[in-house]
C-alpha atoms as a PDB file:
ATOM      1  CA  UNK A   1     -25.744 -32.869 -24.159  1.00  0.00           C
ATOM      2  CA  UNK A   2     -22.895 -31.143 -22.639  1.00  0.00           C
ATOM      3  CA  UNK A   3     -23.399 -27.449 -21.305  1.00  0.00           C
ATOM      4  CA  UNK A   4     -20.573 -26.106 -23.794  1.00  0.00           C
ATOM      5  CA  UNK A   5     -22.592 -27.721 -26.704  1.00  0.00           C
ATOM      6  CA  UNK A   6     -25.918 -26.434 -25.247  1.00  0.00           C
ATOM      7  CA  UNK A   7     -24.884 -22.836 -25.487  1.00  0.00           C
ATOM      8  CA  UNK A   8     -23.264 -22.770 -28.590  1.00  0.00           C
ATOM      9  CA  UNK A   9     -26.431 -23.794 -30.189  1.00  0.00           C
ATOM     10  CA  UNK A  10     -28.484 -22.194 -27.994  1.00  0.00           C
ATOM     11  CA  UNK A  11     -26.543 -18.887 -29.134  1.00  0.00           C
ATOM     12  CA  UNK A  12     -26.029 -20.109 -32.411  1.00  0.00           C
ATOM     13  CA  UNK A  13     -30.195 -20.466 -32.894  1.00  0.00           C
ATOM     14  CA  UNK A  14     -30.751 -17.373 -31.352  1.00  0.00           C
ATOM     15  CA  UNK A  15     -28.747 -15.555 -33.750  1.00  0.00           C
ATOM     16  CA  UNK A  16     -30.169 -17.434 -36.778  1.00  0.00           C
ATOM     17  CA  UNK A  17     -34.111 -16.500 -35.356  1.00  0.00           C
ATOM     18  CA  UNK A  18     -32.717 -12.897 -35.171  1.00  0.00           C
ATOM     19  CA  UNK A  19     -31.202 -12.460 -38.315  1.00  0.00           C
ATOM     20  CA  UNK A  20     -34.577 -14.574 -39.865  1.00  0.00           C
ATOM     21  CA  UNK A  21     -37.070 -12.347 -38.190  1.00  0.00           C
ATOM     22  CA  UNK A  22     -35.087  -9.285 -39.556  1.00  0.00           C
ATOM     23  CA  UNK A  23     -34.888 -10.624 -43.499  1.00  0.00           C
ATOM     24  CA  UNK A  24     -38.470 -11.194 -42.971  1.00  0.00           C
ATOM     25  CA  UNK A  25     -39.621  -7.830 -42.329  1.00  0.00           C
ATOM     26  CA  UNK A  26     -36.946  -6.170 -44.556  1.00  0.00           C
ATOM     27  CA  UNK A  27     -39.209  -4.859 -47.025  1.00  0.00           C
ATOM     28  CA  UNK A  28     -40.620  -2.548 -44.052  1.00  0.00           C
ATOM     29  CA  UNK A  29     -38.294   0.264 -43.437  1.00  0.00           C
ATOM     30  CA  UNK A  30     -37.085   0.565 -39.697  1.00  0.00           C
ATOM     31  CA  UNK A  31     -40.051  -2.445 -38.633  1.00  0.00           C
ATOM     32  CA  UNK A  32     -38.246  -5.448 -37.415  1.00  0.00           C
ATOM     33  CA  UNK A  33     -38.046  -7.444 -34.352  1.00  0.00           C
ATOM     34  CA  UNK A  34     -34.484  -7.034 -33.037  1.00  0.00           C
ATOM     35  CA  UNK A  35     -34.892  -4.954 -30.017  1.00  0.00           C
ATOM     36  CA  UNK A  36     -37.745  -6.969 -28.969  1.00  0.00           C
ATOM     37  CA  UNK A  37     -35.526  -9.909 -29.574  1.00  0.00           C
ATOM     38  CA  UNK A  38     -32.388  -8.623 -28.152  1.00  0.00           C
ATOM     39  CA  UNK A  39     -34.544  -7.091 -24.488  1.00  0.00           C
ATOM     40  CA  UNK A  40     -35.728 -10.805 -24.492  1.00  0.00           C
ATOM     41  CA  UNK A  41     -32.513 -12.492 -24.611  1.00  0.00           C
ATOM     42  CA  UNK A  42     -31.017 -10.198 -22.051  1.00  0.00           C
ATOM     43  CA  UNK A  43     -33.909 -11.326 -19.800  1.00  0.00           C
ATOM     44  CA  UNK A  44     -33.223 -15.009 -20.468  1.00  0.00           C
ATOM     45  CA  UNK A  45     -29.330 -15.894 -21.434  1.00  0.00           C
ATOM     46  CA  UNK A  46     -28.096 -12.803 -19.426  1.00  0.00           C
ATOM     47  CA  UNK A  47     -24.155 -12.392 -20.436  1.00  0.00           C
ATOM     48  CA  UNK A  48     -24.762 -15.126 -23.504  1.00  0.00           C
ATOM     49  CA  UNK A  49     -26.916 -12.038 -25.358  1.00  0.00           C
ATOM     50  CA  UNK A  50     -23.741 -10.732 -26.216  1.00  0.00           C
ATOM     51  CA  UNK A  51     -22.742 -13.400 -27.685  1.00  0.00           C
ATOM     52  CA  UNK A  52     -25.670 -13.099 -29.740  1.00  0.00           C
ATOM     53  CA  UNK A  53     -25.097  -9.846 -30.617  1.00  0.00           C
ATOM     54  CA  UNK A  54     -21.901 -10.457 -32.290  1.00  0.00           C
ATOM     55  CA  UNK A  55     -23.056 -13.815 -34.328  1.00  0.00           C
ATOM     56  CA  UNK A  56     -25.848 -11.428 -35.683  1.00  0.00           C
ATOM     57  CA  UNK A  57     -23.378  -8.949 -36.326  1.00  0.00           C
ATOM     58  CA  UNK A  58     -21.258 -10.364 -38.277  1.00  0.00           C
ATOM     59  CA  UNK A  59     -23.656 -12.544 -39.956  1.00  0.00           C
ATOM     60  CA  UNK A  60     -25.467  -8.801 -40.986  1.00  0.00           C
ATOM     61  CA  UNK A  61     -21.878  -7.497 -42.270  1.00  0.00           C
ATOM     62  CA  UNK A  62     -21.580 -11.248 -44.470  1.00  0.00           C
ATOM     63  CA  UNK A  63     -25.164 -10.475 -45.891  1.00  0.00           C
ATOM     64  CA  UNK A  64     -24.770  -6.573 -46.587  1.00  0.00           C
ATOM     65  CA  UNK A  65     -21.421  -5.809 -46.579  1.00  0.00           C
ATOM     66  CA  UNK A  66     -18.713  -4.667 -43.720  1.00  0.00           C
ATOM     67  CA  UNK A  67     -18.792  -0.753 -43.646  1.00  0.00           C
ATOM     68  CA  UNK A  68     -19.031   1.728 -41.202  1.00  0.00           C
ATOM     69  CA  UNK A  69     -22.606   1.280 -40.019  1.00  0.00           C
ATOM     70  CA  UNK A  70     -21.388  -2.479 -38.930  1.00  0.00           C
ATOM     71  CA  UNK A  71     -19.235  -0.830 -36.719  1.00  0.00           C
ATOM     72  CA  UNK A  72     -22.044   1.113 -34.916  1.00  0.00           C
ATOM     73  CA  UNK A  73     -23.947  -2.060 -34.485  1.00  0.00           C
ATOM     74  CA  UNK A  74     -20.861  -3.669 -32.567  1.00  0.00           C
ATOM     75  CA  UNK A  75     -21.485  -0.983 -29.576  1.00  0.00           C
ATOM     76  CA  UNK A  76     -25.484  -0.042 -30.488  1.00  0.00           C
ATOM     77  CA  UNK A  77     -26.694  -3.378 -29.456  1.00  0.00           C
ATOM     78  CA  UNK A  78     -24.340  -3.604 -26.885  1.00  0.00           C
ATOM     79  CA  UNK A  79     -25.331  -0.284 -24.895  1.00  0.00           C
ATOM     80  CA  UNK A  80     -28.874  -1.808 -25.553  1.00  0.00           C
ATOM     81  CA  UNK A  81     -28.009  -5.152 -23.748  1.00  0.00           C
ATOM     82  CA  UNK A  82     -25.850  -3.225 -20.623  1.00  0.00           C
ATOM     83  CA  UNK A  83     -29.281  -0.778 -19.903  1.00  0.00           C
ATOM     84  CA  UNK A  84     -31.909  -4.032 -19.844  1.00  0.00           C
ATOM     85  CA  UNK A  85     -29.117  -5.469 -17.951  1.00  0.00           C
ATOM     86  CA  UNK A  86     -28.874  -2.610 -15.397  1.00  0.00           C
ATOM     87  CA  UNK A  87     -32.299  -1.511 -15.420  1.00  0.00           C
ATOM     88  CA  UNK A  88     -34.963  -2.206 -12.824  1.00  0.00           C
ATOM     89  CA  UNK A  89     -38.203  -2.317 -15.024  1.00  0.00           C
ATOM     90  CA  UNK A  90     -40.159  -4.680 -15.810  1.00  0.00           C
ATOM     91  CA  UNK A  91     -43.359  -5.637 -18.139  1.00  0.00           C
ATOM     92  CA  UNK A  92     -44.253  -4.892 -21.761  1.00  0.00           C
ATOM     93  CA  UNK A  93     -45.038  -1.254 -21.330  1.00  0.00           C
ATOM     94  CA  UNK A  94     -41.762  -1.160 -19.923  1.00  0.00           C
ATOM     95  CA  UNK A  95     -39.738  -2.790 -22.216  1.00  0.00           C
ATOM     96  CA  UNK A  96     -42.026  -1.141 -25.560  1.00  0.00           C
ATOM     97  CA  UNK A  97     -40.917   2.209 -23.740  1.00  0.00           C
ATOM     98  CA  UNK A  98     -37.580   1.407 -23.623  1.00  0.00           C
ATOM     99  CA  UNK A  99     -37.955  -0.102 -27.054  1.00  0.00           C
ATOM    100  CA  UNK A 100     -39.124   3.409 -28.432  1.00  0.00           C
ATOM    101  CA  UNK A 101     -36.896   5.437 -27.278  1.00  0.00           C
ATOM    102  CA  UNK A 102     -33.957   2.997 -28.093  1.00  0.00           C
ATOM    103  CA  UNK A 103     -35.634   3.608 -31.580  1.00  0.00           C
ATOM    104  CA  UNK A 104     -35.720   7.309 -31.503  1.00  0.00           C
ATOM    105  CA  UNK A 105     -31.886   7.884 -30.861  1.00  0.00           C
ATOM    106  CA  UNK A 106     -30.628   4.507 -32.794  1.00  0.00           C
ATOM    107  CA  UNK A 107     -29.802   7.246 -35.754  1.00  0.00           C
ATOM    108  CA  UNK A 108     -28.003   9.436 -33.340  1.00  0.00           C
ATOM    109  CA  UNK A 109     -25.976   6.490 -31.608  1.00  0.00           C
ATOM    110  CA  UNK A 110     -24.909   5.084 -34.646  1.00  0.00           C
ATOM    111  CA  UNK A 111     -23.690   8.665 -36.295  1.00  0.00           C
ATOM    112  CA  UNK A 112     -20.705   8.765 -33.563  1.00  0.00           C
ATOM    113  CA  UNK A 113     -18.279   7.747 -36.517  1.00  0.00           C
ATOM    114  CA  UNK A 114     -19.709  10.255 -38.781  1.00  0.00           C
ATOM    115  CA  UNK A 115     -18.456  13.102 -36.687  1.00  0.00           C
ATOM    116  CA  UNK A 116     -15.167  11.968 -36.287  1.00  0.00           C
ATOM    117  CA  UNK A 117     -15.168  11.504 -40.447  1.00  0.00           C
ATOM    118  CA  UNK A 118     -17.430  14.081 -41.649  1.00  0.00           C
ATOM    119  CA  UNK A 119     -16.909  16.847 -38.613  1.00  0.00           C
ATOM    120  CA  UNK A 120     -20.123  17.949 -36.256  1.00  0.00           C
ATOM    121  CA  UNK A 121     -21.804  18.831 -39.880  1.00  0.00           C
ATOM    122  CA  UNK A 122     -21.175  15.087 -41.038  1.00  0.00           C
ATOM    123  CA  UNK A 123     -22.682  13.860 -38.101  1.00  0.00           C
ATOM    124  CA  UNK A 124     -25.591  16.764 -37.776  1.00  0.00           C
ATOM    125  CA  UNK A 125     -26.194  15.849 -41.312  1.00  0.00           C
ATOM    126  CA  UNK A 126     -26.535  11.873 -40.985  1.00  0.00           C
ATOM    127  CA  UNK A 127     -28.887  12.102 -38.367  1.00  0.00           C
ATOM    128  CA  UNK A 128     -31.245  15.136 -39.926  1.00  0.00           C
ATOM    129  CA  UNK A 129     -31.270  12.296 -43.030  1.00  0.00           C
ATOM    130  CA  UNK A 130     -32.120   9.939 -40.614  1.00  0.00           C
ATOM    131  CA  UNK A 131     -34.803  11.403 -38.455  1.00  0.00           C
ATOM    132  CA  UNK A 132     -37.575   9.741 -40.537  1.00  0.00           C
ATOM    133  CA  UNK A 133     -36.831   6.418 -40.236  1.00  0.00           C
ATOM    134  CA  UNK A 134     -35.716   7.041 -36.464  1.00  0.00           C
ATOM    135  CA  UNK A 135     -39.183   7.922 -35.813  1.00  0.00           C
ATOM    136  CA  UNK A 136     -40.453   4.769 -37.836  1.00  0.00           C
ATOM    137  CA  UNK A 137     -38.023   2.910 -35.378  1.00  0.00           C
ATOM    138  CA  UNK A 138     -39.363   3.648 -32.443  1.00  0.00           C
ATOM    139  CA  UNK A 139     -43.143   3.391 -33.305  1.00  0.00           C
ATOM    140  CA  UNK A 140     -42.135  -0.160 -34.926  1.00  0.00           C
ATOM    141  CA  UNK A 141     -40.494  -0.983 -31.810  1.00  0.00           C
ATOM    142  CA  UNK A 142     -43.401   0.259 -29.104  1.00  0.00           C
ATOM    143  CA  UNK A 143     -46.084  -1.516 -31.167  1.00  0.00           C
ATOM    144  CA  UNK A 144     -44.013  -5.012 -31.622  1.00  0.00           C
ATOM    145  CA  UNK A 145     -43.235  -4.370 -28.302  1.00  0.00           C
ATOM    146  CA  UNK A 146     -46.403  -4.319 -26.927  1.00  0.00           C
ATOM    147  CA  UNK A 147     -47.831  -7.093 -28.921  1.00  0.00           C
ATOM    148  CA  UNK A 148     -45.363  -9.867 -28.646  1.00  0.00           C
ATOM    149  CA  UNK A 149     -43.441  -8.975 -25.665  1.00  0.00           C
ATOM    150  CA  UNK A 150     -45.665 -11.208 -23.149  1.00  0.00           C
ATOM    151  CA  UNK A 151     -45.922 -14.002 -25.350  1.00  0.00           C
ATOM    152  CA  UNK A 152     -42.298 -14.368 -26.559  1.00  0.00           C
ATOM    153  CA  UNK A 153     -41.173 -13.752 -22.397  1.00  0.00           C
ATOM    154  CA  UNK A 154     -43.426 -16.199 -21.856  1.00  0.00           C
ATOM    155  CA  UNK A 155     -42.430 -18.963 -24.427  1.00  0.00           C
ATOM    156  CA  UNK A 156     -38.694 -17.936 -23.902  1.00  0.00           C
ATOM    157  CA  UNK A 157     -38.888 -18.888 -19.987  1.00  0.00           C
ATOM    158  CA  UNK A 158     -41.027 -22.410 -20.852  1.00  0.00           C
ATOM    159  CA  UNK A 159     -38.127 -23.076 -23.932  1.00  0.00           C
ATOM    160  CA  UNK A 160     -35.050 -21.866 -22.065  1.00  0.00           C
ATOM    161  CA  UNK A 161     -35.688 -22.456 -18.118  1.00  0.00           C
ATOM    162  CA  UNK A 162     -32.800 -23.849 -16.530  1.00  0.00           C
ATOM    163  CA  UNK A 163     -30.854 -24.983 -18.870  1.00  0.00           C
ATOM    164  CA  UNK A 164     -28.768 -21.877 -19.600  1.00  0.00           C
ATOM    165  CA  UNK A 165     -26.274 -20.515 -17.046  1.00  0.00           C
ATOM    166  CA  UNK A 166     -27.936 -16.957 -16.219  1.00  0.00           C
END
C-alpha cells in the first residue's frame, strides 16, 4: 500500500475510533476518552494528530450541529496536541495529570468566544455554568487516564510501529 494511502486511513480510522469511543460514553456527562485518545496519537502519528483533530471535528459539527462551541474545539484540541508535543513527561501518571488539568480549564478555554460576544460577564458566566462538568472532566480524564493509558500506548506502538512517518 502506498504511504499516501496508509495515512489517510490511518487518520481516517483514528478519527472514526475517536468519534466511536465518544458516542459510546455520551450518556455520561464530561466521561469520554478523547484526551486519552488525542495524548496517544500525539505520541504515535506526531504532526498526523492534527489531522485527526480536524476529521473529528468536523465529523462532531455534522453530528451536533456547527455553532460556536465547534469553533473552540478547532484550537482546544489543538493547544492540547502542541503541549504533549512540547512537553518532556512521560508515563500514565503523567499524561492522567496532564489529562486532569486539561479537564479542569477545558470550560475556561473554550469560553474565549463568549467574552468577545457576551463581554467579561458572558464569559465569567459560561464558565461559572460550566464549573460542574469541568470538574467531572478532569476526574473522567485522570481515572481513564490511569487505567487505559499503558495498555492503549502499548497496543498503539505494536499496531502503528513504523509504518507512519513520525
Amino acid at each position: 500500500m502506498k504511504q499516501a494511502t496508509r495515512d489517510i486511513t490511518t487518520i481516517a480510522l483514528a478519527a472514526a475510533i475517536v468519534v466511536a469511543s465518544k458516542f459510546a460514553m455520551s450518556s455520561l456527562p464530561n466521561i469520554e476518552p478523547v484526551t486519552l485518545l488525542f495524548i496517544l496519537y500525539t505520541k504515535h502519528l506526531k504532526r498526523k494528530t492534527l489531522y485527526v483533530i480536524y476529521v473529528f471535528t468536523f465529523i462532531e459539527g455534522i453530528i451536533y450541529g456547527f455553532h460556536i462551541w465547534w469553533i473552540t474545539y478547532l484550537y482546544v484540541w489543538t493547544l492540547l496536541y502542541l503541549f504533549v508535543s512540547l512537553a518532556k513527561g512521560e508515563g500514565a501518571l503523567y499524561y492522567a495529570s496532564v489529562g486532569g488539568i486539561f479537564g479542569l480549564l477545558f470550560g475556561t478555554l473554550t469560553s474565549v468566544p463568549y467574552f468577545f460576544i457576551g463581554g467579561i460577564g458572558g464569559g465569567i458566566a459560561y464558565i461559572s455554568a460550566g464549573i460542574i462538568f469541568d470538574i467531572v472532566h478532569a476526574a473522567g480524564n485522570f481515572i481513564i487516564i490511569s487505567l487505559l493509558y499503558k495498555p492503549l500506548d502499548y497496543a498503539l506502538g505494536r499496531i502503528i510501529g513504523n509504518s507512519i512517518d513520525r
